[in-house]
Each structure stands twice: as C-alpha cells, then as structure tokens.
PDB file of N, CA and C in Angstrom:
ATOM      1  N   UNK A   1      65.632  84.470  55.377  1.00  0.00           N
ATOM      2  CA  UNK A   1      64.547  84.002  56.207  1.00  0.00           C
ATOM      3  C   UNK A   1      63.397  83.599  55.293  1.00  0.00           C
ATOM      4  N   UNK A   2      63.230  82.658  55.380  1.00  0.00           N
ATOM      5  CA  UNK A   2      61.758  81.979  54.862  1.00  0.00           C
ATOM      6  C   UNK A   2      60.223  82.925  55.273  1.00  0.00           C
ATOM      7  N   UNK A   3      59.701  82.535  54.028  1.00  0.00           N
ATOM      8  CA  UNK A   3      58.163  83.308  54.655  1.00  0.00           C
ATOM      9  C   UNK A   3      57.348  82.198  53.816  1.00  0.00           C
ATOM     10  N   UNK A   4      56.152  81.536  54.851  1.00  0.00           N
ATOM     11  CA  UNK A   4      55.320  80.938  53.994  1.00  0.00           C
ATOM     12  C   UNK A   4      53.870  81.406  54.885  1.00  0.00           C
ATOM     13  N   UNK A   5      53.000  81.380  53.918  1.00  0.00           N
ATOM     14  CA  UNK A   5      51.329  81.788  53.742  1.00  0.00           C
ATOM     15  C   UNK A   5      51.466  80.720  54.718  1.00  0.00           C
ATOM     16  N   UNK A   6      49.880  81.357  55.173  1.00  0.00           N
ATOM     17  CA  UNK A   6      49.825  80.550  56.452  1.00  0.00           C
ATOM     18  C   UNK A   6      49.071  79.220  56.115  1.00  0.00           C
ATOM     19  N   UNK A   7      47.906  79.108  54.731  1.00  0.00           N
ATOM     20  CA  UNK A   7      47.953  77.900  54.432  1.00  0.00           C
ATOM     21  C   UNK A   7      49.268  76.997  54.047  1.00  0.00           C
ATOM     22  N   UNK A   8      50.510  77.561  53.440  1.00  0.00           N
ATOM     23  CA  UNK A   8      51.403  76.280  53.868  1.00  0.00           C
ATOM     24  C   UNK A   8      52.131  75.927  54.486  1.00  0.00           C
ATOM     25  N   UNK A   9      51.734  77.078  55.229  1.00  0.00           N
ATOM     26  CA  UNK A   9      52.585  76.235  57.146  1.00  0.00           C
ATOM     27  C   UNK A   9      51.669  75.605  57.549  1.00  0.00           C
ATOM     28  N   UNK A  10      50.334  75.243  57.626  1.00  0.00           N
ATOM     29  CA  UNK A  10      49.701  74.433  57.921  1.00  0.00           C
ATOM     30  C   UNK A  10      49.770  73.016  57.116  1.00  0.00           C
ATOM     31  N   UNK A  11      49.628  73.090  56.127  1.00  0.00           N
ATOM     32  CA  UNK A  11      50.593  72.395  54.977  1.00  0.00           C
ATOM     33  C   UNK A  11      51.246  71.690  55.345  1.00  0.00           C
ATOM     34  N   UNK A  12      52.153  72.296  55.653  1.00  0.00           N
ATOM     35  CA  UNK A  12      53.684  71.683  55.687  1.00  0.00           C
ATOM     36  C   UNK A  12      53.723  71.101  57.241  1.00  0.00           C
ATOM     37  N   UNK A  13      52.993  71.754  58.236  1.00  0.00           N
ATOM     38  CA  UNK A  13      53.092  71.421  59.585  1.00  0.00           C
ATOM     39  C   UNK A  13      52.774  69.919  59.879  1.00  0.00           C
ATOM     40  N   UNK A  14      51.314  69.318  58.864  1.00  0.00           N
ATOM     41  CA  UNK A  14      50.841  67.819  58.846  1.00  0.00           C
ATOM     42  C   UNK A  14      51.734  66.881  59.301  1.00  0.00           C
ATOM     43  N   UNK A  15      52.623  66.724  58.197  1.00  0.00           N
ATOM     44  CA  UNK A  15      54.141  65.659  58.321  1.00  0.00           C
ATOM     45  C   UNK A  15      54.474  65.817  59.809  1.00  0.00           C
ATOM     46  N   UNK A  16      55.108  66.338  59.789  1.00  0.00           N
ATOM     47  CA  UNK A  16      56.266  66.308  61.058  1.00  0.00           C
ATOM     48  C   UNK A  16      55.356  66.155  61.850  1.00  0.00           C
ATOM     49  N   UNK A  17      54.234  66.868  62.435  1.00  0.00           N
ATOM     50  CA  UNK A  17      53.492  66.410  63.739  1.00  0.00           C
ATOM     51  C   UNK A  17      52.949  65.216  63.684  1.00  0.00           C
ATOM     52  N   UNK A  18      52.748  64.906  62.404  1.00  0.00           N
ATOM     53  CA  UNK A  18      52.382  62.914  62.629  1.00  0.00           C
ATOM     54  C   UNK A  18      53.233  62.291  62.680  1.00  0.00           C
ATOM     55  N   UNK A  19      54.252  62.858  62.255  1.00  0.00           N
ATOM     56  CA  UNK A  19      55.696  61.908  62.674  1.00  0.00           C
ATOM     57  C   UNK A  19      55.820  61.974  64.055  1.00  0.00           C
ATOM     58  N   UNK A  20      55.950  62.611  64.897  1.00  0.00           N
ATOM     59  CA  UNK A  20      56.308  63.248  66.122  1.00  0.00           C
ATOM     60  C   UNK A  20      55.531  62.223  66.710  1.00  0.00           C
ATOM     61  N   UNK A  21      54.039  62.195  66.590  1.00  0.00           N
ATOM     62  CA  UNK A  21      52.914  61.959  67.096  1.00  0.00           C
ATOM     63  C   UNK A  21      53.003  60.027  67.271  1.00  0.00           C
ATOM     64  N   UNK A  22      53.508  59.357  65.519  1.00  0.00           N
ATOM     65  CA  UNK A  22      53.703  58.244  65.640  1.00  0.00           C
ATOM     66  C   UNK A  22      54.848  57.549  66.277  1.00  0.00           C
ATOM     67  N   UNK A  23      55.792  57.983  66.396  1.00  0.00           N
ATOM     68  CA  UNK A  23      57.284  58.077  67.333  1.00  0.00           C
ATOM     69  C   UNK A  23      56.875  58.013  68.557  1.00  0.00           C
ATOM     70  N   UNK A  24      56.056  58.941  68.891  1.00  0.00           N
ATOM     71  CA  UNK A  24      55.767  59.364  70.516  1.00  0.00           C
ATOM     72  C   UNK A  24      54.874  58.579  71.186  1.00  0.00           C
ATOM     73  N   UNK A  25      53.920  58.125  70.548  1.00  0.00           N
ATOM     74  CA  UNK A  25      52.533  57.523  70.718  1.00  0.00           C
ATOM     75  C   UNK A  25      52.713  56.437  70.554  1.00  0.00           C
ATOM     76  N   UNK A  26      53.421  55.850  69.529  1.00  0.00           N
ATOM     77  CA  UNK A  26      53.839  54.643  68.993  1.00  0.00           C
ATOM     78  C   UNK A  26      51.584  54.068  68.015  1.00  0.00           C
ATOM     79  N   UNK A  27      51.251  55.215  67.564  1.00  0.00           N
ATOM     80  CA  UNK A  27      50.375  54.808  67.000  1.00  0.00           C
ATOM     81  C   UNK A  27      50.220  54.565  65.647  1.00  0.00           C
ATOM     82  N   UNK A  28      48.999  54.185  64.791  1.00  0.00           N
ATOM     83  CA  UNK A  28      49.191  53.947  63.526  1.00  0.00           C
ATOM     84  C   UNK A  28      49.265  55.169  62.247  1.00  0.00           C
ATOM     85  N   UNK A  29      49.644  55.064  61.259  1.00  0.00           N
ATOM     86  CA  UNK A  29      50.119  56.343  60.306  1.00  0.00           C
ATOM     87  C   UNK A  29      48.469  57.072  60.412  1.00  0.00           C
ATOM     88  N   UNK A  30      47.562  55.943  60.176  1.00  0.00           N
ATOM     89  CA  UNK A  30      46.538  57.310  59.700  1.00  0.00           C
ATOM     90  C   UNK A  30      46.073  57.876  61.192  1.00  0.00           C
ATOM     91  N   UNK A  31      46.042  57.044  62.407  1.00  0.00           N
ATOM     92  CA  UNK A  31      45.761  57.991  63.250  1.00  0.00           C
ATOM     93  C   UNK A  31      46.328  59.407  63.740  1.00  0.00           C
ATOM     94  N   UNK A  32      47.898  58.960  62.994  1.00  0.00           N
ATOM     95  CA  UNK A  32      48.539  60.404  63.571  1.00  0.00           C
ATOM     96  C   UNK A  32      48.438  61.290  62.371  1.00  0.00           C
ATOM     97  N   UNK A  33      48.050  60.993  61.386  1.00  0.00           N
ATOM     98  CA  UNK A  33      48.004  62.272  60.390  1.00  0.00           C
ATOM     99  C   UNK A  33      46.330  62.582  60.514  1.00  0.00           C
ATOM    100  N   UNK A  34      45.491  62.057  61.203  1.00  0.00           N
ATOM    101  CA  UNK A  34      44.462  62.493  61.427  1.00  0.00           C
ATOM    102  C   UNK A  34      44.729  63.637  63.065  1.00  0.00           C
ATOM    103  N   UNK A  35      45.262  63.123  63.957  1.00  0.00           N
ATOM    104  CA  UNK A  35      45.692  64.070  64.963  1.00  0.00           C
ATOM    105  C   UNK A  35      45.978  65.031  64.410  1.00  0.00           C
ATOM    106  N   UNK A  36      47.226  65.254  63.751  1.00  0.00           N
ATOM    107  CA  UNK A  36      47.676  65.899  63.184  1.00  0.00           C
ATOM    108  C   UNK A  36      47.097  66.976  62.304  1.00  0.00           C
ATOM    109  N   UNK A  37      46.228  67.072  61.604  1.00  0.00           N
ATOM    110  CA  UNK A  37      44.799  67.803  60.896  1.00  0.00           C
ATOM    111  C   UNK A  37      44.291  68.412  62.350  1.00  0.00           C
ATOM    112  N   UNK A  38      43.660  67.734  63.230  1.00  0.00           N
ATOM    113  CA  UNK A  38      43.318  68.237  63.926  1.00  0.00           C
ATOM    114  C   UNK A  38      43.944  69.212  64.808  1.00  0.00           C
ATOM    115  N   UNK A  39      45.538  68.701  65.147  1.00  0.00           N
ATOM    116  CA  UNK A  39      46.467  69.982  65.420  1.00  0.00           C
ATOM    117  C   UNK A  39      46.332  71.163  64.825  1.00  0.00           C
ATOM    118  N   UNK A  40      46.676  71.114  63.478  1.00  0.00           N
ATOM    119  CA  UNK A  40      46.763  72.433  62.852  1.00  0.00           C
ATOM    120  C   UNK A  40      45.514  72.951  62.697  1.00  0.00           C
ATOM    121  N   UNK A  41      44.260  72.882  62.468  1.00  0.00           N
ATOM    122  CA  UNK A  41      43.111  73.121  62.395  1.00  0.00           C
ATOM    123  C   UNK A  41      43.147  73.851  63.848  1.00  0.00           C
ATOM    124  N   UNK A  42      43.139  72.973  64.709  1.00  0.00           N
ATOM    125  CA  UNK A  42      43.327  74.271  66.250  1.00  0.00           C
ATOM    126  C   UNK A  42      43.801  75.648  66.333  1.00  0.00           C
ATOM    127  N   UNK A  43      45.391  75.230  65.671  1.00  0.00           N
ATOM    128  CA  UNK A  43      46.382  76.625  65.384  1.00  0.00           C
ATOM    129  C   UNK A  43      45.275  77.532  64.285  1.00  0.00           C
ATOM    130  N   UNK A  44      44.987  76.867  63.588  1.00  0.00           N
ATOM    131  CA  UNK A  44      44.133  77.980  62.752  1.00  0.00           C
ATOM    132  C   UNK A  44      42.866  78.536  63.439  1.00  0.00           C
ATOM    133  N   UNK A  45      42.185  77.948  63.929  1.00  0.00           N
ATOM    134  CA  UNK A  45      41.123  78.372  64.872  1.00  0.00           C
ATOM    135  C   UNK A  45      41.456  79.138  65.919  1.00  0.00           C
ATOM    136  N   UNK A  46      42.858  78.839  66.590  1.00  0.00           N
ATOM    137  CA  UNK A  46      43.082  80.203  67.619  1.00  0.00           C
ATOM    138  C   UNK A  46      44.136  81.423  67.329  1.00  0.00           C
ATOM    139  N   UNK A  47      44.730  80.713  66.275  1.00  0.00           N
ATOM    140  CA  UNK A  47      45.733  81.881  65.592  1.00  0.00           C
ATOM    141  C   UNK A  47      45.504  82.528  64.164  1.00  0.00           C
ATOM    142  N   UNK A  48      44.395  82.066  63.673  1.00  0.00           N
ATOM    143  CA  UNK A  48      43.899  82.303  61.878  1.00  0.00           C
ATOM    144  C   UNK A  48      43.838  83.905  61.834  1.00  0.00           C
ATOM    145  N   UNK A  49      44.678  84.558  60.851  1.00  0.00           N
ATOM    146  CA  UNK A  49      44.091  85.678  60.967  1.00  0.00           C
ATOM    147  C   UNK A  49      45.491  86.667  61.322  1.00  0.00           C
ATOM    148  N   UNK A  50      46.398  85.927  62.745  1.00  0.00           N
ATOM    149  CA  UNK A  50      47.010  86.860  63.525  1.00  0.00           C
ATOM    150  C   UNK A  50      48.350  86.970  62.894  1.00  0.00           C
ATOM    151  N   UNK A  51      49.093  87.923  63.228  1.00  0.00           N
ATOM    152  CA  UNK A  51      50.814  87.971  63.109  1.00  0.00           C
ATOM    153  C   UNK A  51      51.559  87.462  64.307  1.00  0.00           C
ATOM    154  N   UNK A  52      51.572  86.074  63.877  1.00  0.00           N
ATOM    155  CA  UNK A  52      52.472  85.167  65.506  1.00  0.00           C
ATOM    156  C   UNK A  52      53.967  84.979  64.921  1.00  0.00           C
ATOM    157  N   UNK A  53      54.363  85.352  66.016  1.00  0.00           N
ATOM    158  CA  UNK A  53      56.004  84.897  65.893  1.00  0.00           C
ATOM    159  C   UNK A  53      56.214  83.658  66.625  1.00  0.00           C
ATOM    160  N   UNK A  54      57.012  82.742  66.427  1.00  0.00           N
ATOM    161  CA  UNK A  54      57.304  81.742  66.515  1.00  0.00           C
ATOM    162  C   UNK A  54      58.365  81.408  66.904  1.00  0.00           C
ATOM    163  N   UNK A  55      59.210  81.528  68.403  1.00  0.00           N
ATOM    164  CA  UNK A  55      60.340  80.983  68.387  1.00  0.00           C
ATOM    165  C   UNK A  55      60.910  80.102  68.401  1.00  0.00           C
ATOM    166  N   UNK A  56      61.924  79.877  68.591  1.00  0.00           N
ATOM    167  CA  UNK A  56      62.715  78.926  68.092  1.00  0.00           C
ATOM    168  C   UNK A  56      62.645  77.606  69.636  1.00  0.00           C
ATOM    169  N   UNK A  57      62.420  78.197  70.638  1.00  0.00           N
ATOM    170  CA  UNK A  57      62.230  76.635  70.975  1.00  0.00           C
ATOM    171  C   UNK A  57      63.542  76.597  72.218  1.00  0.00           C
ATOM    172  N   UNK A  58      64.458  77.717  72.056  1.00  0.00           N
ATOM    173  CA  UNK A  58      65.712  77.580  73.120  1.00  0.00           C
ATOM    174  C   UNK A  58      65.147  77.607  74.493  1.00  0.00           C
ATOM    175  N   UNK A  59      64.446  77.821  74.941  1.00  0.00           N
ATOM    176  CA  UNK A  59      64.702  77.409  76.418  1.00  0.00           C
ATOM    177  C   UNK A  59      64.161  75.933  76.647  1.00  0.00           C
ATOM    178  N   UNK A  60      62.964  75.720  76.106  1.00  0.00           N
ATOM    179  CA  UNK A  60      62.377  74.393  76.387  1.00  0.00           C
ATOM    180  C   UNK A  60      64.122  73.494  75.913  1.00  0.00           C
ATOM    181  N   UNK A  61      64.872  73.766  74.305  1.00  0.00           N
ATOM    182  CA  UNK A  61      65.770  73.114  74.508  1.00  0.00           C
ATOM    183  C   UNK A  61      67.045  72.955  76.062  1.00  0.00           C
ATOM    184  N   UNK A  62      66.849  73.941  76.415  1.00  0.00           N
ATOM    185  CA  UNK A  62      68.362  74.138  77.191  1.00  0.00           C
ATOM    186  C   UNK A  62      67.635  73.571  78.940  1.00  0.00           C
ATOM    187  N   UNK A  63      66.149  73.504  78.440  1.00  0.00           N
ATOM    188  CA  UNK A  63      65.695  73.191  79.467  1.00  0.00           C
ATOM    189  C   UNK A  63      65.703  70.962  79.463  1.00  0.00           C
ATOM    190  N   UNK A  64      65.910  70.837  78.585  1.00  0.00           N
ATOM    191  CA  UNK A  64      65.633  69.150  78.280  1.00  0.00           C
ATOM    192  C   UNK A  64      67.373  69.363  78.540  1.00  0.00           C
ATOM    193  N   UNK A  65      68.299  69.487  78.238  1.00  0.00           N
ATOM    194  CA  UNK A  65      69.603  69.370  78.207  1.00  0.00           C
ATOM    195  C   UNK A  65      69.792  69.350  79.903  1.00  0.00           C
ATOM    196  N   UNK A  66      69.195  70.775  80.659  1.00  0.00           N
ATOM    197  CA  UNK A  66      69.673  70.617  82.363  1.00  0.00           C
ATOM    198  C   UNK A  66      68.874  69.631  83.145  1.00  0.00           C
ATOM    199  N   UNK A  67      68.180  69.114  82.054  1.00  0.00           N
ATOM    200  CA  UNK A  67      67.367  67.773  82.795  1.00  0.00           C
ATOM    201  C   UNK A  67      68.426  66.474  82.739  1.00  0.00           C
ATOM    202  N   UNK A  68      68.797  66.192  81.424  1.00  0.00           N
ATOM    203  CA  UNK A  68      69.566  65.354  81.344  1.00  0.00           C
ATOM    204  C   UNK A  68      71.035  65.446  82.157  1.00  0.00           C
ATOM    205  N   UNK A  69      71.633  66.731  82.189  1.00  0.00           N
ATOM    206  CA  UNK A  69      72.733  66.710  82.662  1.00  0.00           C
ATOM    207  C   UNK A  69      72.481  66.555  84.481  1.00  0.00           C
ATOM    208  N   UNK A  70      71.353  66.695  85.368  1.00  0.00           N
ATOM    209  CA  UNK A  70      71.085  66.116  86.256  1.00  0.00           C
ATOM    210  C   UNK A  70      71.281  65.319  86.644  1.00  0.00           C
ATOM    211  N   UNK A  71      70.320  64.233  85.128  1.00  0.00           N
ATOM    212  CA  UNK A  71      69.804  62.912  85.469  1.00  0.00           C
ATOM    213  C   UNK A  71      71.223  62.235  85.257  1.00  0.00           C
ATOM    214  N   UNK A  72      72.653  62.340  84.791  1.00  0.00           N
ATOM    215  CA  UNK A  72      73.750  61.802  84.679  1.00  0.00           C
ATOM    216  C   UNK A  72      74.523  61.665  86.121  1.00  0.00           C
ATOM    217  N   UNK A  73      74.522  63.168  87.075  1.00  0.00           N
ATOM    218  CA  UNK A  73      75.160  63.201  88.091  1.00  0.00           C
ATOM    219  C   UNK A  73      74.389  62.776  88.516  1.00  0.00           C
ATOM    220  N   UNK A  74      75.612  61.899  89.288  1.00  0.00           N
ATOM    221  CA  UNK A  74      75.740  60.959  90.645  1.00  0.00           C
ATOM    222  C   UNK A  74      76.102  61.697  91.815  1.00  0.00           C
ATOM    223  N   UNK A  75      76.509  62.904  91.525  1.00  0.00           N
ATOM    224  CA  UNK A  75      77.279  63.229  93.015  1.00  0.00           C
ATOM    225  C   UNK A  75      79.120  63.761  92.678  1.00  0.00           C
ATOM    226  N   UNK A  76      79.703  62.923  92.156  1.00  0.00           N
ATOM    227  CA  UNK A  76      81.422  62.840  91.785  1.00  0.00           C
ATOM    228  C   UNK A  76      81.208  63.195  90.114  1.00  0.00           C
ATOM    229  N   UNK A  77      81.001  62.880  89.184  1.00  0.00           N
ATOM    230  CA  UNK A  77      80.945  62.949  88.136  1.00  0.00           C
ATOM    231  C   UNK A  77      80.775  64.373  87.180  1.00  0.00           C
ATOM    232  N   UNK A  78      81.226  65.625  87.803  1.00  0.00           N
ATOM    233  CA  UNK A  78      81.422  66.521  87.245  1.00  0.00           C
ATOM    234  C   UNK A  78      81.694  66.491  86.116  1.00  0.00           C
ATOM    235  N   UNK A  79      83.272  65.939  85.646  1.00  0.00           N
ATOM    236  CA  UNK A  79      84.294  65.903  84.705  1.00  0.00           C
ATOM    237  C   UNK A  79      83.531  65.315  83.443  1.00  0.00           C
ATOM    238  N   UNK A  80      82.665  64.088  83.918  1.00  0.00           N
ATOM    239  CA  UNK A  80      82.108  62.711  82.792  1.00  0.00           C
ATOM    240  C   UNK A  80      80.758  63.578  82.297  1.00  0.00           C
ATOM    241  N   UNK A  81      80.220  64.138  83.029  1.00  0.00           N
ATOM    242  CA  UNK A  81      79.054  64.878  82.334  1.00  0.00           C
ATOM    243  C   UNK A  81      79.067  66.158  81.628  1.00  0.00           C
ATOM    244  N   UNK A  82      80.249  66.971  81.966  1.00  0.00           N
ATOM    245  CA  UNK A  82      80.932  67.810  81.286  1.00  0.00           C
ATOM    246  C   UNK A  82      81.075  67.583  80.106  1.00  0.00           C
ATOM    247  N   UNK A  83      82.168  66.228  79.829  1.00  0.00           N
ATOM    248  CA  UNK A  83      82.037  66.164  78.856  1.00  0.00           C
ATOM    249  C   UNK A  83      80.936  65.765  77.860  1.00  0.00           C
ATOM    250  N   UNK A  84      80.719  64.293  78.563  1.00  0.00           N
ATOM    251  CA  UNK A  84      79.461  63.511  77.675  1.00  0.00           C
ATOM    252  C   UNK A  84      78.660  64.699  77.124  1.00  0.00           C
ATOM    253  N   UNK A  85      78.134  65.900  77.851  1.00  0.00           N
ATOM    254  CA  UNK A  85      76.936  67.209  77.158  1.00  0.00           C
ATOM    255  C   UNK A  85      77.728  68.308  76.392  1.00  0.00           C
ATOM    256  N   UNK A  86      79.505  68.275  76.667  1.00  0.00           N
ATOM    257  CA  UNK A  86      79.740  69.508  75.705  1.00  0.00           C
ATOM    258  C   UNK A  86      80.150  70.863  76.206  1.00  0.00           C
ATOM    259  N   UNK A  87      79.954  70.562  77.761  1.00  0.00           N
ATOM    260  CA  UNK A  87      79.914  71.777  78.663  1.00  0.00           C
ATOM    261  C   UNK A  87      80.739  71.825  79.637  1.00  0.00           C
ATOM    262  N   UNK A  88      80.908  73.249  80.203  1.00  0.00           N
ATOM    263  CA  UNK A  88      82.628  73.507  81.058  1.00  0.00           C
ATOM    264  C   UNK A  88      81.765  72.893  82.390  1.00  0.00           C
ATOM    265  N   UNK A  89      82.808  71.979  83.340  1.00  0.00           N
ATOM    266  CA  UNK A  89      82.647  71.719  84.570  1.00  0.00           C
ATOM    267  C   UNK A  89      81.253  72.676  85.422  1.00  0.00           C
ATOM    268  N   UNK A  90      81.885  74.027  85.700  1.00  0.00           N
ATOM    269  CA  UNK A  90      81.528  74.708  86.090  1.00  0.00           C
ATOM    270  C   UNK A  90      79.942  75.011  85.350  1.00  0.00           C
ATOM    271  N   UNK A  91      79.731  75.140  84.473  1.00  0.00           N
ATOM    272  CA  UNK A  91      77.801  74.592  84.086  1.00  0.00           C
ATOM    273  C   UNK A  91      77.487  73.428  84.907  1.00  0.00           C
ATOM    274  N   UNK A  92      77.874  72.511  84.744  1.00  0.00           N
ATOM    275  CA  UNK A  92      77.638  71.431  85.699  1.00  0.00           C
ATOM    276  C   UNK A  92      77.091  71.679  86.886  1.00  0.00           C
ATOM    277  N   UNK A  93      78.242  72.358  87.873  1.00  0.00           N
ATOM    278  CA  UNK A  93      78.088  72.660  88.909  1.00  0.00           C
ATOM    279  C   UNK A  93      76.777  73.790  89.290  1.00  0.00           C
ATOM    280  N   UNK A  94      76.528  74.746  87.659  1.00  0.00           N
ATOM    281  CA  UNK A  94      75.509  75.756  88.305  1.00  0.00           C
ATOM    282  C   UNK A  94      74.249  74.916  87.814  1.00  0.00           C
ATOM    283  N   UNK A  95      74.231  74.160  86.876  1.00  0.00           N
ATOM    284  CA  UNK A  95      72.964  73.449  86.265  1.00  0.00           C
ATOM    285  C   UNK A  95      72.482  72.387  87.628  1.00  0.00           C
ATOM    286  N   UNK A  96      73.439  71.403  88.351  1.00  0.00           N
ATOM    287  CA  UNK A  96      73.025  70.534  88.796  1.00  0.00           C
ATOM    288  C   UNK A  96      72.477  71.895  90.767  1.00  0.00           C
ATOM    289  N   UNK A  97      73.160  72.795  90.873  1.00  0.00           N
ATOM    290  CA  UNK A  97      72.688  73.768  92.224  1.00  0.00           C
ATOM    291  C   UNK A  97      71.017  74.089  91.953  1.00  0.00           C
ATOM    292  N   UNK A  98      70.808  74.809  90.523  1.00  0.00           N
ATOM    293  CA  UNK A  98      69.561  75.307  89.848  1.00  0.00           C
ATOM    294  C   UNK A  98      68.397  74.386  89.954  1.00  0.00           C
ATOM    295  N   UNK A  99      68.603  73.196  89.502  1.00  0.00           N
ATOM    296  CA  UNK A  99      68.081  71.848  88.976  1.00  0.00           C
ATOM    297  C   UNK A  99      67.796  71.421  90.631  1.00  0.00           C
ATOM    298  N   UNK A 100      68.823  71.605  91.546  1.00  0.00           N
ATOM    299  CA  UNK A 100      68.252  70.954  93.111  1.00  0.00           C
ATOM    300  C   UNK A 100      67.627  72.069  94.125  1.00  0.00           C
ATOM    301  N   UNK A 101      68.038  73.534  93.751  1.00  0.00           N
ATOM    302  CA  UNK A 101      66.779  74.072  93.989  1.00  0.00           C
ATOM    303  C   UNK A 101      65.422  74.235  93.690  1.00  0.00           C
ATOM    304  N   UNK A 102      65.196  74.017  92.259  1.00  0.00           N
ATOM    305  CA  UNK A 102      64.353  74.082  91.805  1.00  0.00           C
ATOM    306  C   UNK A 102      63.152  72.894  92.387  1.00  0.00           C
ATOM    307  N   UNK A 103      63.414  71.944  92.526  1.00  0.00           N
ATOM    308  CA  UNK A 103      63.161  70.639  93.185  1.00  0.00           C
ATOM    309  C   UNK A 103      62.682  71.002  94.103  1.00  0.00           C
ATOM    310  N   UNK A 104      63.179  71.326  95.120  1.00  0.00           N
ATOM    311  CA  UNK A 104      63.062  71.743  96.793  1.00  0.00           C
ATOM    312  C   UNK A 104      62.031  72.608  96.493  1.00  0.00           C
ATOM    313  N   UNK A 105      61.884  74.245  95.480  1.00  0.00           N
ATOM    314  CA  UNK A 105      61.064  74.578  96.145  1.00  0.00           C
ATOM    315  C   UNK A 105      59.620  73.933  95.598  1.00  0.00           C
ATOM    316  N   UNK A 106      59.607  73.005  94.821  1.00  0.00           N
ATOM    317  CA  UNK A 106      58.430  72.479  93.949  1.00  0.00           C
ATOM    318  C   UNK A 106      57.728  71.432  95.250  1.00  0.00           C
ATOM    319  N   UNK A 107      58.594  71.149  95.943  1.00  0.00           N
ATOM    320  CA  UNK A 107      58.283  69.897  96.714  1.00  0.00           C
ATOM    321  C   UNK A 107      58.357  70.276  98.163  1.00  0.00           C
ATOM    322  N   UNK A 108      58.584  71.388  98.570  1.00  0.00           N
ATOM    323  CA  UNK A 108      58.637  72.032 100.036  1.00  0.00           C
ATOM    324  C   UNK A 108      57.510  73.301  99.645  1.00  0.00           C
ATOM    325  N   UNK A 109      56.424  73.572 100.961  1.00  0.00           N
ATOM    326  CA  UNK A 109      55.926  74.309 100.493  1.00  0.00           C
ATOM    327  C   UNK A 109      56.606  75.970 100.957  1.00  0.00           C
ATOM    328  N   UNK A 110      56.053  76.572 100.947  1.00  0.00           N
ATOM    329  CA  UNK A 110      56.669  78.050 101.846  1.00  0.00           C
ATOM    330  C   UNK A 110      56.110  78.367 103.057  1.00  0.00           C
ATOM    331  N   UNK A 111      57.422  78.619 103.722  1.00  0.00           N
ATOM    332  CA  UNK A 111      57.336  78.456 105.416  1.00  0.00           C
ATOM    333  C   UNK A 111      56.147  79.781 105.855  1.00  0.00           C
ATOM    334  N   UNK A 112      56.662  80.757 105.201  1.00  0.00           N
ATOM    335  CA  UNK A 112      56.235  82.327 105.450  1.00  0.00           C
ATOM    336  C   UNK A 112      55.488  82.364 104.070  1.00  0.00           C
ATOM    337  N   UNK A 113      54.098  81.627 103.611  1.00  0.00           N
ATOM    338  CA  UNK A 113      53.644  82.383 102.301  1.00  0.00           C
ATOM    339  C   UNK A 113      53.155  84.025 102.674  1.00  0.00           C
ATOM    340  N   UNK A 114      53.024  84.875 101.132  1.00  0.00           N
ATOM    341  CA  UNK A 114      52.363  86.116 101.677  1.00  0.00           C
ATOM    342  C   UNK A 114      51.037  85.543 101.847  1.00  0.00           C
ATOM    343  N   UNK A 115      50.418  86.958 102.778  1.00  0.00           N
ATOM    344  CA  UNK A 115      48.972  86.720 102.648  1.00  0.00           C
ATOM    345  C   UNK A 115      48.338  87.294 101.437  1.00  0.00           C
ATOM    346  N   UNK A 116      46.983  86.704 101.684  1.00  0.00           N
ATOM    347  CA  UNK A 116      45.836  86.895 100.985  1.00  0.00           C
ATOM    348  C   UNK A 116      45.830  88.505 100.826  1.00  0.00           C
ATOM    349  N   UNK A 117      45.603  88.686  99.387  1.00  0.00           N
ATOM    350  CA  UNK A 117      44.764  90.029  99.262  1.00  0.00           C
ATOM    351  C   UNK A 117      43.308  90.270 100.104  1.00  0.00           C
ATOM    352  N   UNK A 118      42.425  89.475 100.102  1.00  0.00           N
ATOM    353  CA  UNK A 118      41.492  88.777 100.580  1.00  0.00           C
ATOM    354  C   UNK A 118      41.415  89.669 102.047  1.00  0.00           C
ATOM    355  N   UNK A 119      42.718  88.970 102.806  1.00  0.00           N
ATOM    356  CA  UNK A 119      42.292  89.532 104.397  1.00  0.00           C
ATOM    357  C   UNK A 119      43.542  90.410 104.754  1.00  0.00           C
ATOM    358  N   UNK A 120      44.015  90.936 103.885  1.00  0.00           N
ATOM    359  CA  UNK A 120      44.950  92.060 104.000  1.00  0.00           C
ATOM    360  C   UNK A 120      44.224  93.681 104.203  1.00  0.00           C
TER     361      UNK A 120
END
C-alpha cells in the first residue's frame, strides 16, 4: 500500500483533476489546472490536518454500471445486456426491478407520509 504526505497527494492530485476537468468541460489546459489548484486547495482547507480514508469509489462505480445496464434494456433483451456488461441474466433482472423501483419512488410521492414531529 502506498503512503504519500499529504503535500503530494495534493501534488499529484493537480493532473488528473485537470484532465478530468478538460475532458468533461471540454475547457482550455490552463483553465482546468487552475480549477484544479483550486480543487485541492479546498481538500486542504476542509481536510488539512485530518486522518481521511479514502475509498475506493465501488458503489458510485457499480452504481454508473446499473445505470447503464438499464439504459440498454428494452424490455426482451436480458441475454444481450448480460452479456454486453459481463453479468449473469439474473443481475439483469434484479438491477433492471431495483433501477424501476427506485424511479417510482423518486417520482411518486408517499401515499401515507409519517407525520410531523411538529404535531405529533
């Protein structure tokens, strides 16, 4: 396992977030390595000092993957998105159930909310 001082993870952080930044933004090199300063300068201003752990990033990943494997089904296409992502049928079937509840309740409100602390 790697260990770097926290000046050169800040360091080292510059690059890649102006890369990210010019990719994403589609802006010019020095504006995103100026963002970029300003990114890490934040992290140091709200994290300078602390012992942060840093994970790795798996759910936001597995969360972009059940987006995509959604956005593929049509309805019939179990088998084709299975494969195309790498994954048994049956993910399919629980990713695309998860993915259309999740929907519903974002976009339906609740029939029975609880009440208020307020007038309880």
């Amino acid at each position: 396992m790697s260990t770097l001082r926290g000046s050169d993870l800040l360091s080292e952080a510059v690059e890649p977030i102006a890369k990210v930044i010019r990719e994403t933004l589609g802006v010019s090199p020095e504006l995103a390595e100026a963002t970029s300063v300003e990114i890490t300068t934040l992290f140091a201003f709200l994290w300078g000092g602390q012992v942060v752990y840093v994970p790795k990033g798996v759910f936001i990943q597995a969360s972009k993957l059940h987006q995509k494997i959604y956005d593929d089904f049509t309805g019939r296409n179990h088998h084709q998105v299975a494969t195309k992502h790498g994954v048994s049928v049956q993910h399919v079937y629980t990713v695309v159930k998860r993915m259309r509840l999740a929907i519903i309740a974002r976009d339906q409100g609740d029939l029975f909310p609880p009440p208020d602390d307020e007038h309880a």
